[in-house]
Protein backbone atom coordinates (compact mmCIF):
# COMPACT_ATOMS: atom_id res chain seq x y z
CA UNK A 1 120.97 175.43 -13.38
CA UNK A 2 119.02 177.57 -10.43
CA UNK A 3 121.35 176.57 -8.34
CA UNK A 4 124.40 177.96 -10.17
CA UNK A 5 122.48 181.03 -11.03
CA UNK A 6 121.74 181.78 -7.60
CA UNK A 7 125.37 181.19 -6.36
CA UNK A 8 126.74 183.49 -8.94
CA UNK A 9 123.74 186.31 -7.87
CA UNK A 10 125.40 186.13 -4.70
CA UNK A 11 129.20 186.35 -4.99
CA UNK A 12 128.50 189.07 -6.79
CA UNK A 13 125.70 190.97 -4.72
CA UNK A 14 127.79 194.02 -3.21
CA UNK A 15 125.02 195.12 -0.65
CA UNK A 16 124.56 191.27 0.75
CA UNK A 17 128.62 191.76 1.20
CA UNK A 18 128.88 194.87 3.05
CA UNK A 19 126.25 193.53 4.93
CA UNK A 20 127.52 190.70 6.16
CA UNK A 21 130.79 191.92 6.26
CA UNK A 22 129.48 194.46 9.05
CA UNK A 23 128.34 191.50 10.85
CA UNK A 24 131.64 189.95 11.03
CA UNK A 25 133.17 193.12 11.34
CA UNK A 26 131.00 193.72 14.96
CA UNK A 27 131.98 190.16 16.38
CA UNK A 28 128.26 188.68 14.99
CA UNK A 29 129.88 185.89 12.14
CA UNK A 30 128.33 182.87 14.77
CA UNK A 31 124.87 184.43 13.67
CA UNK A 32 125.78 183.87 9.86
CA UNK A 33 127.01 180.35 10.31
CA UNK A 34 125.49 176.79 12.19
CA UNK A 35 126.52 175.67 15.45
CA UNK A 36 129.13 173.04 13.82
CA UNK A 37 130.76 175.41 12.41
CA UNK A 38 131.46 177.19 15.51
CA UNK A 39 133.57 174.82 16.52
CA UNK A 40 136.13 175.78 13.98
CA UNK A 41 137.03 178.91 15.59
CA UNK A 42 136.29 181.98 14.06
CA UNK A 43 139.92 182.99 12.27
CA UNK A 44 139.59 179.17 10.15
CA UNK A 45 136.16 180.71 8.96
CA UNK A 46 137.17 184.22 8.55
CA UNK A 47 139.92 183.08 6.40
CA UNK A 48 137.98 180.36 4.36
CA UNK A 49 135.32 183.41 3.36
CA UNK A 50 138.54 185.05 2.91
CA UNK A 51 137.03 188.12 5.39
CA UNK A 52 139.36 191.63 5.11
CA UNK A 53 138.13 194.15 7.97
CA UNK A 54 138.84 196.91 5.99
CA UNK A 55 137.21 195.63 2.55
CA UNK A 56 133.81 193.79 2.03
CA UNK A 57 134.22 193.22 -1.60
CA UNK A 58 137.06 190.51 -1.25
CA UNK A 59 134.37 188.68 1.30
CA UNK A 60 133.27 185.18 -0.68
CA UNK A 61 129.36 184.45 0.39
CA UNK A 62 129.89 180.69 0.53
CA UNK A 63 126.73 179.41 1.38
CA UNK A 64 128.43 175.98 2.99
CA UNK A 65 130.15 178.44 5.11
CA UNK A 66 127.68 181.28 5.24
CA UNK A 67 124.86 179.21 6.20
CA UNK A 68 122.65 181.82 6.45
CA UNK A 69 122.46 182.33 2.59
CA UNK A 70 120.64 179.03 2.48
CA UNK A 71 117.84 180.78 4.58
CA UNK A 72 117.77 183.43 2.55
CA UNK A 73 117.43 181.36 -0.80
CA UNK A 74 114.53 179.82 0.72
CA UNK A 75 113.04 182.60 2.01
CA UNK A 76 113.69 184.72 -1.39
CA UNK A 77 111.80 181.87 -3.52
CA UNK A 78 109.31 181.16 -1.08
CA UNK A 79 105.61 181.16 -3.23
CA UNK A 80 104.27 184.38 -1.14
CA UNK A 81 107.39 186.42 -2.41
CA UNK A 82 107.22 185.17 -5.72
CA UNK A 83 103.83 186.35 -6.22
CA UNK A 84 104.58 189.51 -4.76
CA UNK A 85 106.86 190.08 -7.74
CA UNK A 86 110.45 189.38 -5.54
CA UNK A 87 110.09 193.14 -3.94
CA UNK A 88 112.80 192.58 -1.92
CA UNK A 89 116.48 191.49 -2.77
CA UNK A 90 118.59 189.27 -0.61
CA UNK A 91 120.24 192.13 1.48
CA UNK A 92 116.81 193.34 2.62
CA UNK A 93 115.59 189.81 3.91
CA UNK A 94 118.94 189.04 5.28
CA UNK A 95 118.34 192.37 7.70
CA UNK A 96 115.18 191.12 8.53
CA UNK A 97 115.68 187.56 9.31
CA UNK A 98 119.01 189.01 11.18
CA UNK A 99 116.70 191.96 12.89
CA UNK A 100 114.17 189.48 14.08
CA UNK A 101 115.54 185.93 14.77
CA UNK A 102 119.80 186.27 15.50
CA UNK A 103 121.64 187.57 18.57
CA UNK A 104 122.36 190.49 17.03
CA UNK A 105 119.26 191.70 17.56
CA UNK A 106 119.93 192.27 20.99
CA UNK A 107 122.63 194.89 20.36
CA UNK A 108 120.37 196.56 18.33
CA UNK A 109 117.66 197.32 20.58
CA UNK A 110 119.71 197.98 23.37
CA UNK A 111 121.30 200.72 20.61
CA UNK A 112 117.95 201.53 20.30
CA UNK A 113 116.74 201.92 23.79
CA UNK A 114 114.15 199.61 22.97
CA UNK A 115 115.48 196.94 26.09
């Protein structure tokens, strides 16, 4: 029953979208996804999440596709969040976990001037 609940909280969760959409959208999708995936080639995937560059709200966050949304189902019902009363929604710790531990990351700083 979590499970399903948490699966329908994220098809429809239209920040989580637009952010990951932007992430495809700027050539990052290999940070959303594991490295057996990759092998697929990135129009199979695009078209299985059924991507659209110019609209995030048709993206589908399949999590057996989207393997990042499993990280960020742990990390969402992880005890130290919990008892912080869930402050943050998905979007925010997907930008974090993004921010600090993906490739994407370098772009960022380097955007930044912080390389």
């Amino acid at each position: 029953m979590l499970g399903d609940k948490i699966n329908v909280i994220l098809t429809r969760n239209n920040e989580l979208q637009k952010l990951l959409h932007e992430m495809i959208k700027n050539d990052y999708l290999y940070d959303l996804i594991t490295n057996r995936l990759r092998s697929k080639g990135e129009e199979i995937i695009k078209k299985k999440i059924n991507y659209n560059k110019n609209n995030p709200k048709e993206l589908v966050l399949n999590d057996k596709i989207l393997t990042i949304l499993n990280e960020l189902k742990i990390l969402y019902h992880d005890d130290i969040h919990k008892q912080m009363g869930y402050p943050l929604q998905l979007w925010h710790i997907c930008a974090i976990l993004l921010y600090c531990g993906k490739s994407c990351n370098v772009q960022f700083n380097i955007i930044y001037g912080l390389i």
